[in-house]
PDB file of N, CA and C in Angstrom:
ATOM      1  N   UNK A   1       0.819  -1.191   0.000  1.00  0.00           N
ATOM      2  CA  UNK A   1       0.000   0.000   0.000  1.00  0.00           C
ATOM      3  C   UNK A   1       0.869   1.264   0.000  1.00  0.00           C
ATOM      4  N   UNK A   2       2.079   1.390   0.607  1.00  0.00           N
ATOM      5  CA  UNK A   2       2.872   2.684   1.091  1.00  0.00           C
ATOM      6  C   UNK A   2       3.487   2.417  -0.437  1.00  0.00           C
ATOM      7  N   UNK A   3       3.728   1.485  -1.045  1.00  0.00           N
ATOM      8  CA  UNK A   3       4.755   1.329  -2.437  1.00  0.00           C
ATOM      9  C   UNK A   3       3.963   1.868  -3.177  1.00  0.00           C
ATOM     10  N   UNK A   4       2.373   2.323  -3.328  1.00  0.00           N
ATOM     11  CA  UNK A   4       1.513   2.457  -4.403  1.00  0.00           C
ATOM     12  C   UNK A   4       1.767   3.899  -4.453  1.00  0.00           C
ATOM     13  N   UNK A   5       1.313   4.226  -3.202  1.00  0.00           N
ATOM     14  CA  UNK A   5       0.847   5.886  -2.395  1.00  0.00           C
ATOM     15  C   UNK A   5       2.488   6.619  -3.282  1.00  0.00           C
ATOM     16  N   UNK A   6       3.544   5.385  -2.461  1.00  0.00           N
ATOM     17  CA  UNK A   6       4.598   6.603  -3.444  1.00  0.00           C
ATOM     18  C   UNK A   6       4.947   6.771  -4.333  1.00  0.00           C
ATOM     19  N   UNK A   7       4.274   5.768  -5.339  1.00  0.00           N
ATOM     20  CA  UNK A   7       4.719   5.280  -6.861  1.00  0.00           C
ATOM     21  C   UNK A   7       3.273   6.571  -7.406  1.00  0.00           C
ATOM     22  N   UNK A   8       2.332   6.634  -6.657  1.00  0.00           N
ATOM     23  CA  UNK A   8       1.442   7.448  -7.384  1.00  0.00           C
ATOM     24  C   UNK A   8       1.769   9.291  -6.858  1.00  0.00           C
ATOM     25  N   UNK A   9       2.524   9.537  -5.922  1.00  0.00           N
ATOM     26  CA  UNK A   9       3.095  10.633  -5.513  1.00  0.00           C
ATOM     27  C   UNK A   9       4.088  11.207  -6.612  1.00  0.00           C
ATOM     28  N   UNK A  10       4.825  10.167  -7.145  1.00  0.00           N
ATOM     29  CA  UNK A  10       6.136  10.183  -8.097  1.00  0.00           C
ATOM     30  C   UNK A  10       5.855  10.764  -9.458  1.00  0.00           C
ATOM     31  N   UNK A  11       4.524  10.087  -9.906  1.00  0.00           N
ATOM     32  CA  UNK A  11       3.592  10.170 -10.817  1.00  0.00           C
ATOM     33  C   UNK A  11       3.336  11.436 -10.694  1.00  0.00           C
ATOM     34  N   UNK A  12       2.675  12.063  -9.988  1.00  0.00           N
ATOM     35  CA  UNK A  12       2.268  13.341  -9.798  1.00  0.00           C
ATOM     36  C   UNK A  12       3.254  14.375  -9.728  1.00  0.00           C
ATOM     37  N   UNK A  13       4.363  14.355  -8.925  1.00  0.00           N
ATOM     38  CA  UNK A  13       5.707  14.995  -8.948  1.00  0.00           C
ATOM     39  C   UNK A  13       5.694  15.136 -10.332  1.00  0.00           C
ATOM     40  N   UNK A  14       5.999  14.597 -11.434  1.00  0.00           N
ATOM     41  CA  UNK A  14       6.814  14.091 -12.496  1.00  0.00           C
ATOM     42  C   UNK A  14       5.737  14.940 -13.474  1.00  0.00           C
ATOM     43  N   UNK A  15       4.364  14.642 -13.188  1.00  0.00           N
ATOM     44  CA  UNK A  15       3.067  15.416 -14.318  1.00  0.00           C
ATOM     45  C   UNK A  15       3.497  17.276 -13.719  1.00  0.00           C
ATOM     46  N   UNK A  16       3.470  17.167 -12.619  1.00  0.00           N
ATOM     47  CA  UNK A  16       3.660  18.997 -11.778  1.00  0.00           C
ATOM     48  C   UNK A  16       4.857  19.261 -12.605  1.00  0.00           C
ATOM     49  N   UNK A  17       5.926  18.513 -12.722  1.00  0.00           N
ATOM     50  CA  UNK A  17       7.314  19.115 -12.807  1.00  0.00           C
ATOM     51  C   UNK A  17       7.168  19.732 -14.649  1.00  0.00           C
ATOM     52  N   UNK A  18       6.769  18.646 -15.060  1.00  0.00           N
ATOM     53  CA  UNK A  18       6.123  18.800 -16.909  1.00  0.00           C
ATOM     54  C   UNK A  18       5.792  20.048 -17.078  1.00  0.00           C
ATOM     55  N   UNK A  19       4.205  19.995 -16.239  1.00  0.00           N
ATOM     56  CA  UNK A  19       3.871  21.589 -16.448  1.00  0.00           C
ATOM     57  C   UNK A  19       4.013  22.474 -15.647  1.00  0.00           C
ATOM     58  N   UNK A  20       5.173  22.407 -15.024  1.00  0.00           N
ATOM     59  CA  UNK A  20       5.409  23.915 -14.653  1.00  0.00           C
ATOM     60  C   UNK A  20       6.899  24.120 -15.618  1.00  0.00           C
ATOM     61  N   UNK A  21       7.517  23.098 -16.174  1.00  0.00           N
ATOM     62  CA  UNK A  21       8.774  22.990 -17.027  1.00  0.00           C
ATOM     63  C   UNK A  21       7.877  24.162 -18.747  1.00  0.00           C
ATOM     64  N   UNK A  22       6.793  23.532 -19.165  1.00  0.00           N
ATOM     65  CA  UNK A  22       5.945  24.268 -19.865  1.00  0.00           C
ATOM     66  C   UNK A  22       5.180  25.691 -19.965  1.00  0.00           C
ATOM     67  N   UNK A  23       5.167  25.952 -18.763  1.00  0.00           N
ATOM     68  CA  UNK A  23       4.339  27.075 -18.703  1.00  0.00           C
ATOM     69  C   UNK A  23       5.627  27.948 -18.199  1.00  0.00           C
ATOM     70  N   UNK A  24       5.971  27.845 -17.242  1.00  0.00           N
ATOM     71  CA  UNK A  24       7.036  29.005 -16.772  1.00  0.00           C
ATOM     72  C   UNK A  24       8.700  28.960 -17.531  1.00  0.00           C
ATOM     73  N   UNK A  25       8.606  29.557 -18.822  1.00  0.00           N
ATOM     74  CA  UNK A  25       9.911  29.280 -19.341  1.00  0.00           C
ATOM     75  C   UNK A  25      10.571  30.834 -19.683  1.00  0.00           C
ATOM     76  N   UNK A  26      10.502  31.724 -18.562  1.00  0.00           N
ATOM     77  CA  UNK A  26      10.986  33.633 -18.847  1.00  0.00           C
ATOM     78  C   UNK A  26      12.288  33.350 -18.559  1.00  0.00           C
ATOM     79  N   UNK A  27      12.653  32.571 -17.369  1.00  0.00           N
ATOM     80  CA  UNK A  27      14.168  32.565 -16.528  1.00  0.00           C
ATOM     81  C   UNK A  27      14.634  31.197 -17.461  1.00  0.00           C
ATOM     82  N   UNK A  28      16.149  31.148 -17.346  1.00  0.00           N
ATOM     83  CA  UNK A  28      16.874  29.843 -17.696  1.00  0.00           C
ATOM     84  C   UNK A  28      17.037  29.060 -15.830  1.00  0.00           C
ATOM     85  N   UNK A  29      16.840  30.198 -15.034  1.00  0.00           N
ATOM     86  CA  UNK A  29      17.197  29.469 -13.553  1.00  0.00           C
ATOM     87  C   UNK A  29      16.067  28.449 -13.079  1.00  0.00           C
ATOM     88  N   UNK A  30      14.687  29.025 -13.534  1.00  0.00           N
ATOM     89  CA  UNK A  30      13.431  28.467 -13.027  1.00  0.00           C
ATOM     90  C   UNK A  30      13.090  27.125 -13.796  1.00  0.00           C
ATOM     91  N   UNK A  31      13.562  26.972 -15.124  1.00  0.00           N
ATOM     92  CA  UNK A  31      14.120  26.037 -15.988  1.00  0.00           C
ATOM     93  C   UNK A  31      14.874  24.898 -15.796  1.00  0.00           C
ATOM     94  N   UNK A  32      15.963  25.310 -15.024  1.00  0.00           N
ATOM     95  CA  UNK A  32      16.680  24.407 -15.065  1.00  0.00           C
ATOM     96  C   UNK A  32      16.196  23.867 -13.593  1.00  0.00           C
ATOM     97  N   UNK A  33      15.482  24.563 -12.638  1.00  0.00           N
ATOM     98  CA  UNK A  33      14.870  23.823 -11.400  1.00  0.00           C
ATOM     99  C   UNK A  33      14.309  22.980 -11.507  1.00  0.00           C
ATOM    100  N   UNK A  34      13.199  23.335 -12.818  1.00  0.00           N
ATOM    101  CA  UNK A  34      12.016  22.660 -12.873  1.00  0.00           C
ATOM    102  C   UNK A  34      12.561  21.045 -13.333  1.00  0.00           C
ATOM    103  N   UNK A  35      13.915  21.172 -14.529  1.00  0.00           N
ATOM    104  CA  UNK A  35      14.258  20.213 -14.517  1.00  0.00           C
ATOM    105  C   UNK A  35      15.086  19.102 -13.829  1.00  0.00           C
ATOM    106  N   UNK A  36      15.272  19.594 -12.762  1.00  0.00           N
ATOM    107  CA  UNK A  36      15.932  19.272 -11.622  1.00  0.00           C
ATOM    108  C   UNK A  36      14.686  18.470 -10.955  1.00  0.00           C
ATOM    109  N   UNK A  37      13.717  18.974 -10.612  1.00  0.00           N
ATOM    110  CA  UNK A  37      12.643  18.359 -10.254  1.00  0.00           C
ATOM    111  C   UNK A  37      11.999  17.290 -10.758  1.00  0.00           C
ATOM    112  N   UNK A  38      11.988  16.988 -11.827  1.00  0.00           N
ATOM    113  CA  UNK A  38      11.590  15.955 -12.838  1.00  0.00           C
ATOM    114  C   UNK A  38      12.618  14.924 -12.918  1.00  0.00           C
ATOM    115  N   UNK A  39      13.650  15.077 -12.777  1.00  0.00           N
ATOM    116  CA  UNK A  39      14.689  14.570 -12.646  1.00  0.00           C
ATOM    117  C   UNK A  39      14.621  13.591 -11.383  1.00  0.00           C
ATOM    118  N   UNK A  40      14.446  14.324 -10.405  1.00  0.00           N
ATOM    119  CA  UNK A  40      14.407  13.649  -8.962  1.00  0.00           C
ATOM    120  C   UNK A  40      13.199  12.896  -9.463  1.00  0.00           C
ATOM    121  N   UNK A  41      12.277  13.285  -9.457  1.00  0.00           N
ATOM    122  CA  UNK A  41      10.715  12.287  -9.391  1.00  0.00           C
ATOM    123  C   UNK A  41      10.941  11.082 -10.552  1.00  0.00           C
ATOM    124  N   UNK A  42      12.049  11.418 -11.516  1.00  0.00           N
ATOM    125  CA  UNK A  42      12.472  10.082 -12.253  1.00  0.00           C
ATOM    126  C   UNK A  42      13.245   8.823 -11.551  1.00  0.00           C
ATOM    127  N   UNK A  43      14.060   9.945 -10.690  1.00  0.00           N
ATOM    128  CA  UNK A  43      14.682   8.917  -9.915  1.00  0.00           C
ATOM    129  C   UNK A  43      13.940   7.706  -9.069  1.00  0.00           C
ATOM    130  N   UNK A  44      13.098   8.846  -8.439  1.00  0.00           N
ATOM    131  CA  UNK A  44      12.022   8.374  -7.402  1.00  0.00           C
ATOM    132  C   UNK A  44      11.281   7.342  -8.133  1.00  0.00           C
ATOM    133  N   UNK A  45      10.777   7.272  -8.985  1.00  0.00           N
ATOM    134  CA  UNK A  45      10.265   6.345  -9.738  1.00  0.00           C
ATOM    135  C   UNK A  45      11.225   4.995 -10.150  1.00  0.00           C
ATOM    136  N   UNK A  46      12.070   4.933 -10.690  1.00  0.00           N
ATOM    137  CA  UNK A  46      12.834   4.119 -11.005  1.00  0.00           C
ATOM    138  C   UNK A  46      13.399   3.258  -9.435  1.00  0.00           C
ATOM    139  N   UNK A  47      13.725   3.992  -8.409  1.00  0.00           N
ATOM    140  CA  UNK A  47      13.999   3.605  -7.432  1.00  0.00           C
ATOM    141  C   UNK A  47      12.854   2.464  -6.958  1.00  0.00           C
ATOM    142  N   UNK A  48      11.438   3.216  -6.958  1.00  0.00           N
ATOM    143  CA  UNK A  48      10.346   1.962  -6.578  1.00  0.00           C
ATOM    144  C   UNK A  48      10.454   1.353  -7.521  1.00  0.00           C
ATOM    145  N   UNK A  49      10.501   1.177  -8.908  1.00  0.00           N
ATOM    146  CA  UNK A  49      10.152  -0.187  -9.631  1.00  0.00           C
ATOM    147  C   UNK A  49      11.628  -1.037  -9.374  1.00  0.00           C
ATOM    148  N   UNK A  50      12.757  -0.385  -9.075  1.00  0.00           N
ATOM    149  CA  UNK A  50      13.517  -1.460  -8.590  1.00  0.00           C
ATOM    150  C   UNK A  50      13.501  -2.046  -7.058  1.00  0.00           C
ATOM    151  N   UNK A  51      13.013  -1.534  -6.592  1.00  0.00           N
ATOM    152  CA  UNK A  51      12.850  -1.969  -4.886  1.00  0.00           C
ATOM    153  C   UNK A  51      11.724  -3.028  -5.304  1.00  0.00           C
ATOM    154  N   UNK A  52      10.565  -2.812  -6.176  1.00  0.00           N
ATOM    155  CA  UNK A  52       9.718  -3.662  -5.945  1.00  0.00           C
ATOM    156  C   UNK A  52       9.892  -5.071  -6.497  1.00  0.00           C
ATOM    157  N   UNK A  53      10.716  -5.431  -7.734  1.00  0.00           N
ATOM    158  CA  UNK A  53      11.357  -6.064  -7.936  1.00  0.00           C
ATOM    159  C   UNK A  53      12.473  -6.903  -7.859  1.00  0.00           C
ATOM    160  N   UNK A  54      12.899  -6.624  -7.220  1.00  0.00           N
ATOM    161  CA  UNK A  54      14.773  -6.887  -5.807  1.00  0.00           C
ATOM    162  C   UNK A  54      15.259  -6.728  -6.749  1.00  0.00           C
ATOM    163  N   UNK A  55      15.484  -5.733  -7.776  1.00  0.00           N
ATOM    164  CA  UNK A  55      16.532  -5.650  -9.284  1.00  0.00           C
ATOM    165  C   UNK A  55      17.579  -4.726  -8.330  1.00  0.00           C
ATOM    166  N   UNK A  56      18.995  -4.783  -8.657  1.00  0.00           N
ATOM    167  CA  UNK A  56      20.313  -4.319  -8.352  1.00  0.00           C
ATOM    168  C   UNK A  56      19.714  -2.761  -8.322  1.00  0.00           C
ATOM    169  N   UNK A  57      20.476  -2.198  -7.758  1.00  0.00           N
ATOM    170  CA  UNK A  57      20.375  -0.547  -7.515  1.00  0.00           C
ATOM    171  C   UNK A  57      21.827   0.195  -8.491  1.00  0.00           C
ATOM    172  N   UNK A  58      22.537  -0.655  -9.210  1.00  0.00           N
ATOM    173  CA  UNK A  58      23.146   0.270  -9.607  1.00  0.00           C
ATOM    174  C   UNK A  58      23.458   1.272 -10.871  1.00  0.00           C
ATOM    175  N   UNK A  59      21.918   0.654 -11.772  1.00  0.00           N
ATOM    176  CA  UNK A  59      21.312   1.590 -12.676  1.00  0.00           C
ATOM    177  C   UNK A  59      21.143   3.033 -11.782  1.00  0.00           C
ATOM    178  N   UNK A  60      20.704   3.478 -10.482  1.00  0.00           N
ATOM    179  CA  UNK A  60      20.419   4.348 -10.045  1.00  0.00           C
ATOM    180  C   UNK A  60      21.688   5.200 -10.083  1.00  0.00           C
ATOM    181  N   UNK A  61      22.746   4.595  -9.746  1.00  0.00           N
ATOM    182  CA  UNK A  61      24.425   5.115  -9.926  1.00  0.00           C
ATOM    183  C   UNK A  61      24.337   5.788 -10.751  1.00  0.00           C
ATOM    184  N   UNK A  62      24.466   5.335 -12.061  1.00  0.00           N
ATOM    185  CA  UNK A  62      25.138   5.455 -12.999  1.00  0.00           C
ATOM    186  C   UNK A  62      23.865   6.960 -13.539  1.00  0.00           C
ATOM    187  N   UNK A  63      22.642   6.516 -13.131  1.00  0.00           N
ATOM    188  CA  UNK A  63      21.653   7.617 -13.825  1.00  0.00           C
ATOM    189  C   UNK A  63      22.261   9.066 -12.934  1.00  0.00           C
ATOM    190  N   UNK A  64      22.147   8.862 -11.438  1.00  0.00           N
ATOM    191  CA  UNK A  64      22.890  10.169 -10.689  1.00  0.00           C
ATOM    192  C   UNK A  64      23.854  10.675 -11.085  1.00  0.00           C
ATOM    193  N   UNK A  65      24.864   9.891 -11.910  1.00  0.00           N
ATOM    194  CA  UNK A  65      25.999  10.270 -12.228  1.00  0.00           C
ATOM    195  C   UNK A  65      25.741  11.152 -13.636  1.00  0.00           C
ATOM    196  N   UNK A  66      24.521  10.679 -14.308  1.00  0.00           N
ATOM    197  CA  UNK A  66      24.464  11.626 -15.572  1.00  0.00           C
ATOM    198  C   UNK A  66      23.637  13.111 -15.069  1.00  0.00           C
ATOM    199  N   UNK A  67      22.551  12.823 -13.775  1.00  0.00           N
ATOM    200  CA  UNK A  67      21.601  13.787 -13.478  1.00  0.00           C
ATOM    201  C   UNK A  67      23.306  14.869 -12.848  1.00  0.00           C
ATOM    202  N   UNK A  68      23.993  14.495 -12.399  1.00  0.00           N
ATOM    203  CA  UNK A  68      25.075  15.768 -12.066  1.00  0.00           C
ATOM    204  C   UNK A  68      26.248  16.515 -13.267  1.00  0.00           C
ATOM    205  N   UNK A  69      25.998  15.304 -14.000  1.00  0.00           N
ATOM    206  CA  UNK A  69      26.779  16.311 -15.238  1.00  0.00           C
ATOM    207  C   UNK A  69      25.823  17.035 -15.558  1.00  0.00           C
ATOM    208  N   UNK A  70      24.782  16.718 -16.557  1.00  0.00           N
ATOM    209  CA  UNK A  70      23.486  17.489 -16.199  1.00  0.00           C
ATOM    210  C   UNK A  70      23.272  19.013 -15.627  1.00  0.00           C
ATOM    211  N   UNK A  71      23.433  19.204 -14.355  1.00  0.00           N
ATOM    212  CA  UNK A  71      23.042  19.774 -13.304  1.00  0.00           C
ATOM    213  C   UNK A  71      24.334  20.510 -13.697  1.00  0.00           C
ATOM    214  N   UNK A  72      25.805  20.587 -13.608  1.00  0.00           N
ATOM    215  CA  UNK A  72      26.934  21.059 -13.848  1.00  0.00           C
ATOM    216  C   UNK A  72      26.678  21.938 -15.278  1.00  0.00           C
ATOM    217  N   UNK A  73      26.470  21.377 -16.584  1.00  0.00           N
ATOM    218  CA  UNK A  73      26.326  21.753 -17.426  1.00  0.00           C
ATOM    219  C   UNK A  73      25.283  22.934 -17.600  1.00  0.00           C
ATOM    220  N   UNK A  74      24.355  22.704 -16.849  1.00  0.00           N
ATOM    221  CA  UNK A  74      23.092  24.083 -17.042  1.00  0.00           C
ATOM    222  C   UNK A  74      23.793  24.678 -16.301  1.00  0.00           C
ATOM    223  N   UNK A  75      24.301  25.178 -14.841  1.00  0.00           N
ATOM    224  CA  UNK A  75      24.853  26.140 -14.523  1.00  0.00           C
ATOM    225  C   UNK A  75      25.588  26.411 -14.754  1.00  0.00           C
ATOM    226  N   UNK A  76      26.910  25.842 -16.178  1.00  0.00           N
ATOM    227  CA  UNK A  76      27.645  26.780 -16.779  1.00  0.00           C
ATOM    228  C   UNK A  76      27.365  27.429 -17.685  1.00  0.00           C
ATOM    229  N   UNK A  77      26.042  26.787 -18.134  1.00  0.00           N
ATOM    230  CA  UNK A  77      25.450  27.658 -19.354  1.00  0.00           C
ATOM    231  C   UNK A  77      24.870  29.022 -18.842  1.00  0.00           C
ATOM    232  N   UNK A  78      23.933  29.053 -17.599  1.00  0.00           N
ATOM    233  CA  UNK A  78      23.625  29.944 -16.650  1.00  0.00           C
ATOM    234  C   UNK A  78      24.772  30.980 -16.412  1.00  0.00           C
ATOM    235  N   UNK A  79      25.989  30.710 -15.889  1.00  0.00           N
ATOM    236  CA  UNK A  79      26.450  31.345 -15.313  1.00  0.00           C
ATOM    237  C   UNK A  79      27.482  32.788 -16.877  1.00  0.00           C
ATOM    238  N   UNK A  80      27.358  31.218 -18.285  1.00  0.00           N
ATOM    239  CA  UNK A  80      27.646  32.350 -19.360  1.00  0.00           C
ATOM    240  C   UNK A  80      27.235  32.895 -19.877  1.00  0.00           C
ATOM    241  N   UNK A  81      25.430  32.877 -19.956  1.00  0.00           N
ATOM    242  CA  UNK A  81      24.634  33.310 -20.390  1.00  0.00           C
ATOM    243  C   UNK A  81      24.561  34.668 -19.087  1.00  0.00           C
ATOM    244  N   UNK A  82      24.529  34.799 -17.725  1.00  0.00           N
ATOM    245  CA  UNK A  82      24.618  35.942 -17.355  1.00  0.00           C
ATOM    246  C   UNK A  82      25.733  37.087 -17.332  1.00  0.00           C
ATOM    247  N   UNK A  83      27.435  36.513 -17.530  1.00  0.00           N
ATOM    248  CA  UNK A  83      28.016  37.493 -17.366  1.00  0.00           C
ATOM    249  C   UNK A  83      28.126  38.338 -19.033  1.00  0.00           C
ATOM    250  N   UNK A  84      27.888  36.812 -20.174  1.00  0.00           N
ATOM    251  CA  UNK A  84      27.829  37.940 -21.228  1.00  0.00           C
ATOM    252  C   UNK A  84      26.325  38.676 -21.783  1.00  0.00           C
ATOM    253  N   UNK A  85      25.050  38.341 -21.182  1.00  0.00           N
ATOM    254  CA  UNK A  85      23.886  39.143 -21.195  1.00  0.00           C
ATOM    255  C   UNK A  85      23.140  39.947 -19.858  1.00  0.00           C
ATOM    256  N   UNK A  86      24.063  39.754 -18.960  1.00  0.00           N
ATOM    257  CA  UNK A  86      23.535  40.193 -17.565  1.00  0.00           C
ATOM    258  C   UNK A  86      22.177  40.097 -16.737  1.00  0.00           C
ATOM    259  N   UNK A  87      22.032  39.233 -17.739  1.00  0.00           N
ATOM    260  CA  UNK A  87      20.447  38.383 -17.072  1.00  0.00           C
ATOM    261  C   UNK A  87      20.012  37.321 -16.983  1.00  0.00           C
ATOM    262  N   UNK A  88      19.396  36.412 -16.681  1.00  0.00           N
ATOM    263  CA  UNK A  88      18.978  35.457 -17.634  1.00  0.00           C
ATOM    264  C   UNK A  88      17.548  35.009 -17.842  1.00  0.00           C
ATOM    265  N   UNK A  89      16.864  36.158 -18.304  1.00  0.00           N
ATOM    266  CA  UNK A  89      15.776  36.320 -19.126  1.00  0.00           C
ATOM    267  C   UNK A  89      16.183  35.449 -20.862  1.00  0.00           C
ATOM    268  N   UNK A  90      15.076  34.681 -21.081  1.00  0.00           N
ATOM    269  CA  UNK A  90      15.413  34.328 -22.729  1.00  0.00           C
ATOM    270  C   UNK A  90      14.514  35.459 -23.480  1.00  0.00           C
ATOM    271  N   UNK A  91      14.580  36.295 -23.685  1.00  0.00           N
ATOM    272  CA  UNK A  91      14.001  37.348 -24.073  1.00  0.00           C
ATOM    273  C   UNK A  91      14.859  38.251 -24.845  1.00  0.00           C
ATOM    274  N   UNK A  92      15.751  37.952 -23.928  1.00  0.00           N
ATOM    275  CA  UNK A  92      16.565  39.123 -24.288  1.00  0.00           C
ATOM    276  C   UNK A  92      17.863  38.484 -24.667  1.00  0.00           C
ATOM    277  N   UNK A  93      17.982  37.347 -24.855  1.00  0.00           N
ATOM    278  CA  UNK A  93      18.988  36.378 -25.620  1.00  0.00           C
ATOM    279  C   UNK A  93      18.496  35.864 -26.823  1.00  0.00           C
ATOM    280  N   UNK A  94      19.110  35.957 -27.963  1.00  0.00           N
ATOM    281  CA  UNK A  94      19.261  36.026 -29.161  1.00  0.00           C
ATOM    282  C   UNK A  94      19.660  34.667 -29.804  1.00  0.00           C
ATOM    283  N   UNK A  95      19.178  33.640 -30.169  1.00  0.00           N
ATOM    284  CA  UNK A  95      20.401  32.487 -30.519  1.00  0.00           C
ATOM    285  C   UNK A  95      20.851  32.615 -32.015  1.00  0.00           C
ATOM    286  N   UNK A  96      20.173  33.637 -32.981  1.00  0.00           N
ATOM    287  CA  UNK A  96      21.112  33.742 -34.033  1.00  0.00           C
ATOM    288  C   UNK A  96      22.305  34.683 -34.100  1.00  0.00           C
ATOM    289  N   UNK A  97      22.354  35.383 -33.285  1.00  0.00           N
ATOM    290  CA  UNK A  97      23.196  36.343 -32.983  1.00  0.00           C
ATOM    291  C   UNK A  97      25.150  35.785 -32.830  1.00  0.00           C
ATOM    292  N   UNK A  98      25.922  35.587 -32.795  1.00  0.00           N
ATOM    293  CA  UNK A  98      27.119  35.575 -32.841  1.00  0.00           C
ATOM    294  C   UNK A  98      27.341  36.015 -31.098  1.00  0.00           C
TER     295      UNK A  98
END
């Protein structure tokens, strides 16, 4: 019963994280949260279908290990997208621009 409740919590995490990844896209910061969030509730998910199964845990490794390059990679994009536009509004970033 507690395996359902959190497998259907995960579910819901994962639909919230979608649309708020959809609707709120002004910031690259709120963006890359949202996908941070979806991320986790993937985890979370994958974690119960392997617990419920006694399958090895070390698919979960190897996925954390991509969710932090991941996670590394948007905040360097973040961090170059603000010192050479001083914001990070996509509005006001250009991608044909040079």
């Amino acid at each position: 019963m507690l395996m359902l409740f959190n497998m259907i919590l995960s579910l819901i995490m994962f639909i919230s994280g979608i649309m708020v990844y959809s609707l709120k896209r002004k910031h690259l910061l709120s963006t890359l949260l949202t996908l941070e969030f979806i991320v986790l509730s993937l985890f979370l998910i994958m974690y119960m279908y392997l617990l419920s199964y006694y399958y090895e845990m070390y698919f979960l490794m190897i996925f954390m290990v991509f969710v932090v390059c991941e996670g590394a990679l948007g905040l360097s994009i973040l961090v170059s997208m603000i010192r050479t536009h001083g914001n990070d509004y996509f509005n006001s970033f250009n991608v044909l621009q040079c």
